[in-house]
Protein backbone atom coordinates (compact mmCIF):
# COMPACT_ATOMS: atom_id res chain seq x y z
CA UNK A 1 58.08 171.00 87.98
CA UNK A 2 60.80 168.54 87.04
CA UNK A 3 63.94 170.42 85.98
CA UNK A 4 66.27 169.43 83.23
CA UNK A 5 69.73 168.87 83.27
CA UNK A 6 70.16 171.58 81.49
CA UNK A 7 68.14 174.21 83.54
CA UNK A 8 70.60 172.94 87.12
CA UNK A 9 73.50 173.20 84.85
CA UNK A 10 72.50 176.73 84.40
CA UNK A 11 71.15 177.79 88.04
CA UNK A 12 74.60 176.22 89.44
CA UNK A 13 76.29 178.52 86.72
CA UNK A 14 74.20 181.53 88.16
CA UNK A 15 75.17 180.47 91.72
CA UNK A 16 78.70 180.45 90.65
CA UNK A 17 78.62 184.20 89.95
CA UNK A 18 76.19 185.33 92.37
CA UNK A 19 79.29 183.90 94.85
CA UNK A 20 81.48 185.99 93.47
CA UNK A 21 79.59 189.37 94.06
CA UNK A 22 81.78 191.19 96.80
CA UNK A 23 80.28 192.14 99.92
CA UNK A 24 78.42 195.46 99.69
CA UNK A 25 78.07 195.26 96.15
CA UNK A 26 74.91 194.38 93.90
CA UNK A 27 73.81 193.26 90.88
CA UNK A 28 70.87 192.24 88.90
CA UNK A 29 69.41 189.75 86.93
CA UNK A 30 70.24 191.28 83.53
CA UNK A 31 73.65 191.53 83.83
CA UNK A 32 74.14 187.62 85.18
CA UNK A 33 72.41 186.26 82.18
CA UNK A 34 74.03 188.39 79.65
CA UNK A 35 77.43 187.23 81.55
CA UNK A 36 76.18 183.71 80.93
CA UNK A 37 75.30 183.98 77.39
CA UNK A 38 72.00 183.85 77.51
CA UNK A 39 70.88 187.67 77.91
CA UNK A 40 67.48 187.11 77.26
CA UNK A 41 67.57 184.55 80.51
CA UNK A 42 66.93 187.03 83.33
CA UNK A 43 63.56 185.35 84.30
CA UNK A 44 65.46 182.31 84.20
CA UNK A 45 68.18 183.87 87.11
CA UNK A 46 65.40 184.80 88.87
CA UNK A 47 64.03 181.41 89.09
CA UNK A 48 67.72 180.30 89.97
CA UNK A 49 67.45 182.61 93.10
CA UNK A 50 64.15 181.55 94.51
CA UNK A 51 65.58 178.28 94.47
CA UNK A 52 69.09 179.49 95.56
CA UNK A 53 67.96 179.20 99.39
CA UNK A 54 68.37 175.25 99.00
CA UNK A 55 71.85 174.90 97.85
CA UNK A 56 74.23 173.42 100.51
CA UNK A 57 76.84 176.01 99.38
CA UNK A 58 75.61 179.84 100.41
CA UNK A 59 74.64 181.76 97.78
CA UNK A 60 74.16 185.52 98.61
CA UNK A 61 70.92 186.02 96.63
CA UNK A 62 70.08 189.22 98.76
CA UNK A 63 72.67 190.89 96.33
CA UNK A 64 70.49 190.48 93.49
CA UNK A 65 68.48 192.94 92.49
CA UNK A 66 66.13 193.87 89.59
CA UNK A 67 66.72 196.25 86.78
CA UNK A 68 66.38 199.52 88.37
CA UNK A 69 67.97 197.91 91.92
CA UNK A 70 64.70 196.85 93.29
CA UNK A 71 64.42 193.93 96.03
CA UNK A 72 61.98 191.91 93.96
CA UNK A 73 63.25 189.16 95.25
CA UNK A 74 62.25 190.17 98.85
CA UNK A 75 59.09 187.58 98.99
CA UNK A 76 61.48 184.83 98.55
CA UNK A 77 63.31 185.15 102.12
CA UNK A 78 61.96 183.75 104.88
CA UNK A 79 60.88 186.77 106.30
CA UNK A 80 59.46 189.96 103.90
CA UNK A 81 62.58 192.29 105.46
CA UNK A 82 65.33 189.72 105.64
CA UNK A 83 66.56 190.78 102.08
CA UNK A 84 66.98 194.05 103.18
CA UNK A 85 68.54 193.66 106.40
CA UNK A 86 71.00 191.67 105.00
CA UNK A 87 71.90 194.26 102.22
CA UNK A 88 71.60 196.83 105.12
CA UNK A 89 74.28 194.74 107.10
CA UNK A 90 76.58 194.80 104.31
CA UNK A 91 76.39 198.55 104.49
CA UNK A 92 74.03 199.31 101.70
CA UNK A 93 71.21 201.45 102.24
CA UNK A 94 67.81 200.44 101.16
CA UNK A 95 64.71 202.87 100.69
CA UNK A 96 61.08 201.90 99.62
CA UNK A 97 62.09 198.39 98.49
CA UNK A 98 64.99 199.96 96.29
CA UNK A 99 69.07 200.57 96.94
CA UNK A 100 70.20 203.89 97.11
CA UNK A 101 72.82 204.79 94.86
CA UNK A 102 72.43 201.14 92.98
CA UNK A 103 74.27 202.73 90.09
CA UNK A 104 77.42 202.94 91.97
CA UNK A 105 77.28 199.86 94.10
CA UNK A 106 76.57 198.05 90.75
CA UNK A 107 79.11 195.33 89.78
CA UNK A 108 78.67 194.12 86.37
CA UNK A 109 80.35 190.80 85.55
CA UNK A 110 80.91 191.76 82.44
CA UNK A 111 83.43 194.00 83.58
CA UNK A 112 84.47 192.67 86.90
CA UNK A 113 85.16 188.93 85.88
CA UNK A 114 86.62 189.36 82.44
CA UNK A 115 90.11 187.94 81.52
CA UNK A 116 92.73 190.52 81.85
């Protein structure tokens, strides 16, 4: 598949905010896009993540999550638990695929990166 200039312009966007996501903190796809402009554009962050594991800068793509803070993401790592054990390292807690207490560990760009 031969990206556009467009589509990298917008996956190093989503790699700019999935940087900023504080340690022990997660987020999902949703709330990126909608940050972004493009709230319709989840599937699009999600494709931004699989490829996220190639970018010379890090990109903590562990701390995105889907919708209802499941590790969808998981088959993406190199290994099927590595997601979670790096969530786990950051002190989250992560049962049956999904982070406990997502709701309050949630950081919404929306809120945390606007202009005071």
């Amino acid at each position: 598949m031969k990206l556009s200039e467009k589509t990298y312009s917008f996956f190093d966007d989503v790699y700019s905010v999935v940087r900023l996501i504080p340690k022990g903190r997660v987020t999902n796809y949703g709330a990126i896009a909608k940050y972004l402009g493009a709230a319709r554009s989840s599937r699009m962050v999600g494709w931004a993540m699989n490829a996220a594991h190639g970018q010379k800068e890090y990109v903590p793509a562990h701390r995105v999550l889907n919708r209802n803070g499941m590790l969808t993401g998981k088959n993406h790592f190199a290994s099927a638990n590595e997601m979670q054990m790096l969530l786990e390292k950051e002190g989250i807690v992560v049962v049956k695929d999904t982070v406990k207490n997502f709701k309050t560990l949630f950081w919404d760009p929306m809120e945390e990166l606007k202009i005071k």
